[in-house]
Protein backbone atom coordinates (compact mmCIF):
# COMPACT_ATOMS: atom_id res chain seq x y z
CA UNK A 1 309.45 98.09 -26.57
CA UNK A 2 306.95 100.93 -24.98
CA UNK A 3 305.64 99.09 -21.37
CA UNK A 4 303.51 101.13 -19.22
CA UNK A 5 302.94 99.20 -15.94
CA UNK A 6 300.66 100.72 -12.93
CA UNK A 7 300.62 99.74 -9.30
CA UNK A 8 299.45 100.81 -6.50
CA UNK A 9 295.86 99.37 -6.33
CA UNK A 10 294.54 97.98 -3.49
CA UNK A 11 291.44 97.29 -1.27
CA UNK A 12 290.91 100.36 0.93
CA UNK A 13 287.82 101.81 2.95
CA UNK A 14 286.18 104.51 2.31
CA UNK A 15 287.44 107.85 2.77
CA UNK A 16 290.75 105.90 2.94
CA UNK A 17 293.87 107.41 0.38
CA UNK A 18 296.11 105.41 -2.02
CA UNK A 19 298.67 106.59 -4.46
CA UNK A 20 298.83 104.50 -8.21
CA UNK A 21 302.04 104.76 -9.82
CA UNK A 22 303.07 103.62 -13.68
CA UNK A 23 306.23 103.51 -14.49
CA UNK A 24 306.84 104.17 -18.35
CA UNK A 25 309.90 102.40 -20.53
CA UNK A 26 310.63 102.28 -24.10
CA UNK A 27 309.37 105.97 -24.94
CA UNK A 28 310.29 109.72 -24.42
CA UNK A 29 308.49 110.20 -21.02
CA UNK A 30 308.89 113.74 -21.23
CA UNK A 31 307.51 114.42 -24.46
CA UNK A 32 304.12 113.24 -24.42
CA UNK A 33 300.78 114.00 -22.09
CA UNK A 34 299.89 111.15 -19.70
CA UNK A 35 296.18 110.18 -18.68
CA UNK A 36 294.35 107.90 -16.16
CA UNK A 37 291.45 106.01 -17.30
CA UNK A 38 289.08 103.62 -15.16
CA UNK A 39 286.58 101.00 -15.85
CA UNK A 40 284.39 100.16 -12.99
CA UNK A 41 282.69 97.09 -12.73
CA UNK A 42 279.67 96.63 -15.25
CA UNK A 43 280.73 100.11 -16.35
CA UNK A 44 282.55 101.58 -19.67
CA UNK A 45 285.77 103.03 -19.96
CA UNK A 46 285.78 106.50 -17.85
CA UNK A 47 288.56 109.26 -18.42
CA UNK A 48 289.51 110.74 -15.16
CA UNK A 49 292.61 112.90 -15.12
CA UNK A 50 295.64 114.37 -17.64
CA UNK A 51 298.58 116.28 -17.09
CA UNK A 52 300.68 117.65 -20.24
CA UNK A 53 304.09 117.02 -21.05
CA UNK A 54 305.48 118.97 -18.84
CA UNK A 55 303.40 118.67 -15.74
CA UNK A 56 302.62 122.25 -15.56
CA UNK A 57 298.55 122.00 -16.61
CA UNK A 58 296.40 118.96 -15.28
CA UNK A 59 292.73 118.64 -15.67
CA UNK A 60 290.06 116.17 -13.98
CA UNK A 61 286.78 114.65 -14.67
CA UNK A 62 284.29 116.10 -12.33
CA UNK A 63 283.21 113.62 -9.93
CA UNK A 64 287.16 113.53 -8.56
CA UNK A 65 288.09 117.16 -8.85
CA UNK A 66 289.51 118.05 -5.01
CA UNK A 67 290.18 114.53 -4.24
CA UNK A 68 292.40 113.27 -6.85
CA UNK A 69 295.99 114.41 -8.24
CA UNK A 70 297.69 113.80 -10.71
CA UNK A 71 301.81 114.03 -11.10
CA UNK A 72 304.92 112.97 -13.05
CA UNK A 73 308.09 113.31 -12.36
CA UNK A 74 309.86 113.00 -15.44
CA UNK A 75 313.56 111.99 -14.23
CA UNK A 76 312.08 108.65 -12.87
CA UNK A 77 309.58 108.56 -16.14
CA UNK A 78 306.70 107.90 -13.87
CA UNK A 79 303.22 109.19 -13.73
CA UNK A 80 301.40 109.24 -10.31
CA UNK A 81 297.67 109.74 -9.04
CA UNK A 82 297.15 110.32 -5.53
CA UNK A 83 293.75 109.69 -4.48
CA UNK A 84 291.89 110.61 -1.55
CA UNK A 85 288.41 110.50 0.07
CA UNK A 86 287.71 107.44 -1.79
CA UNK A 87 284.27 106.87 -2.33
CA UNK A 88 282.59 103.20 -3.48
CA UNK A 89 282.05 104.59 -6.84
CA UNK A 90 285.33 104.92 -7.27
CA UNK A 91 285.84 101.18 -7.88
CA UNK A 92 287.51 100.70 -10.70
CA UNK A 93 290.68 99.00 -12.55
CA UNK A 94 292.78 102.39 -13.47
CA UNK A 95 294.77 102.60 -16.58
CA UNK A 96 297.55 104.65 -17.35
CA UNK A 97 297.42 105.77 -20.90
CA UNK A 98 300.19 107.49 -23.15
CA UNK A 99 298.84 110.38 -25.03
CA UNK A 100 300.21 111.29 -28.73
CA UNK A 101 299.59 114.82 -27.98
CA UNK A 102 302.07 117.39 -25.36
CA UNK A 103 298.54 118.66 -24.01
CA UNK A 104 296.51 116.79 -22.01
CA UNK A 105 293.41 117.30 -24.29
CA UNK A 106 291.02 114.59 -24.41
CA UNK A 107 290.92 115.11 -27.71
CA UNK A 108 294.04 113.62 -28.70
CA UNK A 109 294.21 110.01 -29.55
CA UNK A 110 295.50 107.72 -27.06
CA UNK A 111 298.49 104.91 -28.39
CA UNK A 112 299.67 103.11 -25.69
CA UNK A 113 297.95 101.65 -22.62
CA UNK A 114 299.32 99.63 -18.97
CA UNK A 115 297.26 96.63 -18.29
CA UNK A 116 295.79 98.36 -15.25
CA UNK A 117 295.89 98.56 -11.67
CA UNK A 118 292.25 97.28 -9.02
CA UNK A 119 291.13 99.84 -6.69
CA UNK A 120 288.45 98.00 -4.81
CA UNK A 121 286.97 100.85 -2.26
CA UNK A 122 284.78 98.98 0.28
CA UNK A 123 283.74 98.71 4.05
C-alpha cells in the first residue's frame, strides 16, 4: 500500500517560516522524483517545487523561488519543503505528489498523491 502523508501545516504570520514534511511508505522512495503542489482557497491546483530522484536538481515555480526549498532525504523516505518569508498568497493546502518520472519534469505524469497539509499565512 503506497501512503504519502504531509505535515507540517500550520497558521503562521507573515514573513513567519514553517517546514512541511511527507513521509512516503509502500514505494521505492529513492527511485522516483517528488513534487509539492498547492491549492489555495477559490484557486486551482498550483505546482510549486520538484526535486529528482536523487535530490541533486530541484526546480521552483516563480513566485517562491528564494523563499522556498525543497529536500529529501532518502534513508528516512521523506520529502521536505522549508518555507520562508511567507506571504498571504501563499495560503494554500500543499500536496506532496509522487512523480513516475527520476526527473523532476513537470512533464511527467503524477500517480500518487498525500491528502495534504493547511498553511493558513495570516496576521
Amino acid at each position: 500500500e503506497v501512503q504519502l502523508v504531509e505535515s507540517g501545516g500550520g497558521l503562521v504570520q507573515p514573513g513567519g517560516s514553517l517546514r512541511l514534511s511527507c513521509a512516503v511508505s509502500g514505494l521505492t522512495f529513492s527511485r522516483y522524483a517528488m513534487t509539492w503542489v498547492r491549492q489555495g482557497p477559490g484557486k486551482g491546483l498550483e505546482w510549486v517545487s520538484g526535486i529528482n530522484s536523487l535530490g541533486t536538481s530541484v526546480s521552483y515555480t516563480d513566485s517562491v523561488k528564494g523563499r522556498f526549498t525543497i529536500s529529501r532525504d532518502n534513508t528516512k523516505n521523506t520529502l521536505y519543503l522549508q518555507i520562508n518569508s511567507l506571504k498571504p498568497d501563499d495560503t494554500a493546502v500543499y500536496y506532496c505528489v509522487k512523480s513516475l518520472c527520476a526527473s523532476e519534469s513537470t512533464a511527467c505524469p503524477m500517480d500518487y498523491w498525500g491528502k495534504g497539509t493547511l498553511v493558513t499565512v495570516s496576521s
